[in-house]
Protein backbone atom coordinates (compact mmCIF):
# COMPACT_ATOMS: atom_id res chain seq x y z
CA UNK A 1 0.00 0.00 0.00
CA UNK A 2 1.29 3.61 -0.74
CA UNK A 3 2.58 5.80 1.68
CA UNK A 4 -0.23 8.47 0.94
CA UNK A 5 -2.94 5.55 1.56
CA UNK A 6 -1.47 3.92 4.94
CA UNK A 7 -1.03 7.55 6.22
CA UNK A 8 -4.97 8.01 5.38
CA UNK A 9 -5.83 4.94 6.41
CA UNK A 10 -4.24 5.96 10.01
CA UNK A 11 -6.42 9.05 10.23
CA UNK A 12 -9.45 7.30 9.51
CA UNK A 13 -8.65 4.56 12.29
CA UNK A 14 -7.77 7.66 14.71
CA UNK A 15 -11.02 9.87 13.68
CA UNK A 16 -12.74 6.38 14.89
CA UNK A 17 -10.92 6.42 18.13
CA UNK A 18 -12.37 9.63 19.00
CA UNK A 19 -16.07 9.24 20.32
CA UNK A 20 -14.21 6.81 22.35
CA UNK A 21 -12.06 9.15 23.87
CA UNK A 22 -14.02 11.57 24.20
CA UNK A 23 -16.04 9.71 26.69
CA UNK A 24 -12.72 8.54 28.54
CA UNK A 25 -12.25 12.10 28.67
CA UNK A 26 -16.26 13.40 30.15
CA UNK A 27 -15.51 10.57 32.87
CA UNK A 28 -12.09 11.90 33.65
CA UNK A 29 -13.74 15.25 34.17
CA UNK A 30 -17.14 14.51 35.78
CA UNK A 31 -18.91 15.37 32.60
CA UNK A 32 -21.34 12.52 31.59
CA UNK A 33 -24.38 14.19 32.96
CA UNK A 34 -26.76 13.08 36.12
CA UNK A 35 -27.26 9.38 34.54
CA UNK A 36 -23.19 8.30 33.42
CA UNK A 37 -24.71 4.46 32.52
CA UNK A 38 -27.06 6.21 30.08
CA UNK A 39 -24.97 8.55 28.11
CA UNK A 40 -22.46 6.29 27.80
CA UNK A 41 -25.09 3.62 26.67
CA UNK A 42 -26.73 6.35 24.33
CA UNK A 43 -23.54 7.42 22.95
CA UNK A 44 -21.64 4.20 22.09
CA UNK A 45 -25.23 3.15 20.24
CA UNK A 46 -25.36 6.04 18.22
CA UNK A 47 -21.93 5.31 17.39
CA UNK A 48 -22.37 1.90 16.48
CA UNK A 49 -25.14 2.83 14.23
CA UNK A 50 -23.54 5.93 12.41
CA UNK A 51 -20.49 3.30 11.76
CA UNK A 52 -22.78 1.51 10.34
CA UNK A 53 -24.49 4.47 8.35
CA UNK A 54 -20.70 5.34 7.17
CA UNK A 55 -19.84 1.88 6.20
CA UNK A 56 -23.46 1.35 3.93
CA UNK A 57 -22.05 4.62 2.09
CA UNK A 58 -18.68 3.98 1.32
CA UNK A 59 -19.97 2.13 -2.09
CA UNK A 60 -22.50 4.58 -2.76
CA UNK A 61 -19.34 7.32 -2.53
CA UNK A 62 -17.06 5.04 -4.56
CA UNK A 63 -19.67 4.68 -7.23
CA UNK A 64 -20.38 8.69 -7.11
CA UNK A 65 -16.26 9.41 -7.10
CA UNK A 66 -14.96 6.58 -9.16
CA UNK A 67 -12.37 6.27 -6.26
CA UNK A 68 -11.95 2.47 -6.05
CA UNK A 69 -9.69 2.94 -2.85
CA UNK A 70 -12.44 4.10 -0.63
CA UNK A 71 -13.22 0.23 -0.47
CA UNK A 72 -10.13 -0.29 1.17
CA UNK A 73 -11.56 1.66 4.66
CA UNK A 74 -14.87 -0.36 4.68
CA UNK A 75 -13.52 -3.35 6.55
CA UNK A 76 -12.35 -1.10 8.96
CA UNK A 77 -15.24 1.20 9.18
CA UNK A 78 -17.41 -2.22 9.97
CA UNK A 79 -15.20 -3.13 12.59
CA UNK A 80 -15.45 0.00 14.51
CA UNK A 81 -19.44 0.18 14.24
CA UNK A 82 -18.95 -3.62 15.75
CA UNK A 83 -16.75 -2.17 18.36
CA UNK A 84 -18.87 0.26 19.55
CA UNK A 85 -21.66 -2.10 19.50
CA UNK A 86 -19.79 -3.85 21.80
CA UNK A 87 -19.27 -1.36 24.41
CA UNK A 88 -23.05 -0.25 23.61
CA UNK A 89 -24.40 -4.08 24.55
CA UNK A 90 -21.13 -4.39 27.57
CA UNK A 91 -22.68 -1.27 29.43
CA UNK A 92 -25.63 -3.01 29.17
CA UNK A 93 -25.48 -6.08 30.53
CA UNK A 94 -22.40 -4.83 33.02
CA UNK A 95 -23.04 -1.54 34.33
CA UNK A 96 -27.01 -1.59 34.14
CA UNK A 97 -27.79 -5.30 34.68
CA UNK A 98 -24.87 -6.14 36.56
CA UNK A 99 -24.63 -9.61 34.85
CA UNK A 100 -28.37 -10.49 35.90
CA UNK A 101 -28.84 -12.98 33.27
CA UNK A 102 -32.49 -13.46 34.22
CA UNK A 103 -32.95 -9.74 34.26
CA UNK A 104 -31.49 -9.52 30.86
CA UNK A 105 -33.83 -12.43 29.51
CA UNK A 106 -36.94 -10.91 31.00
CA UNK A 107 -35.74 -7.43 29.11
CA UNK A 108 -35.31 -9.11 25.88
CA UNK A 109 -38.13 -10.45 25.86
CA UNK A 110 -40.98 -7.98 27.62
CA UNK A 111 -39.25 -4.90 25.74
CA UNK A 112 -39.04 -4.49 21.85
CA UNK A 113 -36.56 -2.34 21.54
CA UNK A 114 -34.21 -4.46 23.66
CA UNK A 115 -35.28 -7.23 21.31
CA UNK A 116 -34.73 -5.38 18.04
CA UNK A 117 -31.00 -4.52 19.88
CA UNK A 118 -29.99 -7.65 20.80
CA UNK A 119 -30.72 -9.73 17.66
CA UNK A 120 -29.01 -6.74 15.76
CA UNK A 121 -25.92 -6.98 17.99
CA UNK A 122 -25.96 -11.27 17.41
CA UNK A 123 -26.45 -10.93 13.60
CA UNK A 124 -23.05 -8.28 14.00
CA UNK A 125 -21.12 -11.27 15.23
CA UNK A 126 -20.92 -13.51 12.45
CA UNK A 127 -20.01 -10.54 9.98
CA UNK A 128 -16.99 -9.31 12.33
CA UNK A 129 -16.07 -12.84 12.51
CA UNK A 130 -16.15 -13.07 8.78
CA UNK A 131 -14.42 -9.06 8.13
CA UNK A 132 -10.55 -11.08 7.20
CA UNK A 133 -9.47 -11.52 3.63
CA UNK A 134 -9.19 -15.20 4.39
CA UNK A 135 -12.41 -15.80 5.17
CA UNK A 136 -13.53 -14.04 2.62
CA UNK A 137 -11.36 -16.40 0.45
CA UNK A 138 -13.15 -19.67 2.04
CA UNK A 139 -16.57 -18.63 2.22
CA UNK A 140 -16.43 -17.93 -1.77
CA UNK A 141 -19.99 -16.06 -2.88
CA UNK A 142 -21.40 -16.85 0.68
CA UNK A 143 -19.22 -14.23 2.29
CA UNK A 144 -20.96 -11.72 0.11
CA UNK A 145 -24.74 -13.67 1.34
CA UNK A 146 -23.71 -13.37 4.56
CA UNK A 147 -22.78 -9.87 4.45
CA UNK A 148 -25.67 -8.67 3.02
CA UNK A 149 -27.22 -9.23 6.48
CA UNK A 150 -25.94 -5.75 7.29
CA UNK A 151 -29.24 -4.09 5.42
CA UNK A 152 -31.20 -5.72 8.07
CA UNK A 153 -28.82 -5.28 10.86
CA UNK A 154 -29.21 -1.45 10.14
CA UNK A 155 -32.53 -1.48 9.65
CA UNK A 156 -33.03 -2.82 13.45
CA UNK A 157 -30.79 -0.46 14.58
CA UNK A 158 -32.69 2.06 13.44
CA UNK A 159 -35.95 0.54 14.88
CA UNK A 160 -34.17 -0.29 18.10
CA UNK A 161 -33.29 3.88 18.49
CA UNK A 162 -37.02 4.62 17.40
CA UNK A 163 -38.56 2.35 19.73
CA UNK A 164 -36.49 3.57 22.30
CA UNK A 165 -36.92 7.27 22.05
CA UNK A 166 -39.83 8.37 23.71
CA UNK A 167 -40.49 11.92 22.92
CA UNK A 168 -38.52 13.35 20.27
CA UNK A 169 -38.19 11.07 16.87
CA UNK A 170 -35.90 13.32 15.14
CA UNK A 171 -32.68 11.93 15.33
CA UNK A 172 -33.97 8.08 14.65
CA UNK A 173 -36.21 9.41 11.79
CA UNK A 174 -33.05 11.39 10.46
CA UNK A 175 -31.15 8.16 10.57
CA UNK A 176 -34.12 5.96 9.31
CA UNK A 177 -33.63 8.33 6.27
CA UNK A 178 -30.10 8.18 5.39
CA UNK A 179 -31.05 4.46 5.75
CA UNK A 180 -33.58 4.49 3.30
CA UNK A 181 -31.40 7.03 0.56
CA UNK A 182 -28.26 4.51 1.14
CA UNK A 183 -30.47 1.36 0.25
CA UNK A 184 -32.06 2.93 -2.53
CA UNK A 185 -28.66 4.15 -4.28
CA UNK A 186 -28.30 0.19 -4.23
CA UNK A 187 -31.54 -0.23 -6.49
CA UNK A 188 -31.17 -0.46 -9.95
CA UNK A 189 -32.32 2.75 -10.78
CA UNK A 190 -30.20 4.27 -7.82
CA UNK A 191 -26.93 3.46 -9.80
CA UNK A 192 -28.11 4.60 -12.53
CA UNK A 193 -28.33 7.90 -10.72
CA UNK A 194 -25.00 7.66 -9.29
CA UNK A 195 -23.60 6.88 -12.88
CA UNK A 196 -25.59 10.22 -14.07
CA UNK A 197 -24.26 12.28 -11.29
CA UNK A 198 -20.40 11.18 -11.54
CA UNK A 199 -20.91 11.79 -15.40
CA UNK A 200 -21.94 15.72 -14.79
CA UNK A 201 -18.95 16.08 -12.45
CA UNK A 202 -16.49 14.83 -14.75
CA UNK A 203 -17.82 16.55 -17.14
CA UNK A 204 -18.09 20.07 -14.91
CA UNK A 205 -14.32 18.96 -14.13
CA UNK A 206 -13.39 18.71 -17.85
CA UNK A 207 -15.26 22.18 -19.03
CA UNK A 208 -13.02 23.90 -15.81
CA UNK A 209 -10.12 22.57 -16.75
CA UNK A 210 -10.65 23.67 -20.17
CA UNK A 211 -11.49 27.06 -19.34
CA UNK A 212 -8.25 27.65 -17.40
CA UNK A 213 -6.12 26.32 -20.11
């Protein structure tokens, strides 16, 4: 890999790392609010679905750009949205349920939204198990089967944070949304859009570059 590319690469995996320190930094300073256990349960879940959000677009982007090298981050984009996931389901079962398996069973299955969560989170698993180039190689075309199943993992993500929220929809309907435009740029017609859009800039790019000359 070029120079240029691993030193990208490095940012990206350090722009990650950031939500995460930032809340090893509001503990440090007493800032994570009245309830701790629940910002730092809300926060790692919105982070674990806006991975996921980032990850669903990188092919959308690459189609759009033409910049085949963007694929190269969505591994790692994936695995942080797991991560976070992680910590998201940890605080849960550690630092609300203390490890109260039959509290956790009774939640799972009384509350939806815990429901939608949890079989999201278990449906993460096999796909993070699955992220190396060698599995890749042995699974053949049923890597790519089995990694479809992130659609529907984001799509319960997205009902688990709507189900959740009591009030004020907004920011689950804003991420049901970019759900919805990312799946539909995978459509038929949706690439055809893409192909129309990357056209006009190339050809906006060529008409500038003309002009200068």
């Amino acid at each position: 890999m070029p120079t240029a590319l691993r030193t990208l690469k490095a940012g990206v995996f350090l722009m990650c790392l950031l939500p995460l320190a930032r809340l090893v930094y509001l503990g440090g300073v007493g800032g994570l609010g009245a309830n701790p256990i629940e910002f730092v349960t809300h926060s790692t879940g919105t982070w674990a679905l806006t991975g996921l959000m980032v990850t669903l677009s990188v092919t959308p982007l690459r189609r759009l750009t033409g910049q085949a090298d963007l694929l190269r981050y969505r591994r790692m984009l994936g695995l942080f949205a797991f991560f976070y996931a992680c910590l998201h389901f940890v605080t849960y079962i550690w630092l609300d349920q203390f490890f109260d398996l039959a509290a956790i069973a009774k939640d799972i299955v009384k509350r939806p939204f815990v429901t939608v969560g949890f079989a999201a989170f278990i449906l993460l698993v096999p796909l993070a198990v699955t992220s190396t180039h060698a599995m890749m190689r042995r699974l053949g075309r049923r890597w790519q089967r089995l990694h479809r199943l992130v659609y529907l993992i984001a799509l319960l993500g997205v009902v688990h944070y709507l189900w959740l929220v009591k009030k004020d929809l907004t920011e689950p309907l804003i991420y049901g949304g970019i759900l919805a435009l990312l799946l539909a740029l995978r459509l038929p017609w949706g690439a055809v859009l893409l192909q129309a859009a990357r056209n006009r800039f190339v050809q906006a790019g060529s008409s500038d570059m003309r002009s200068r000359l």
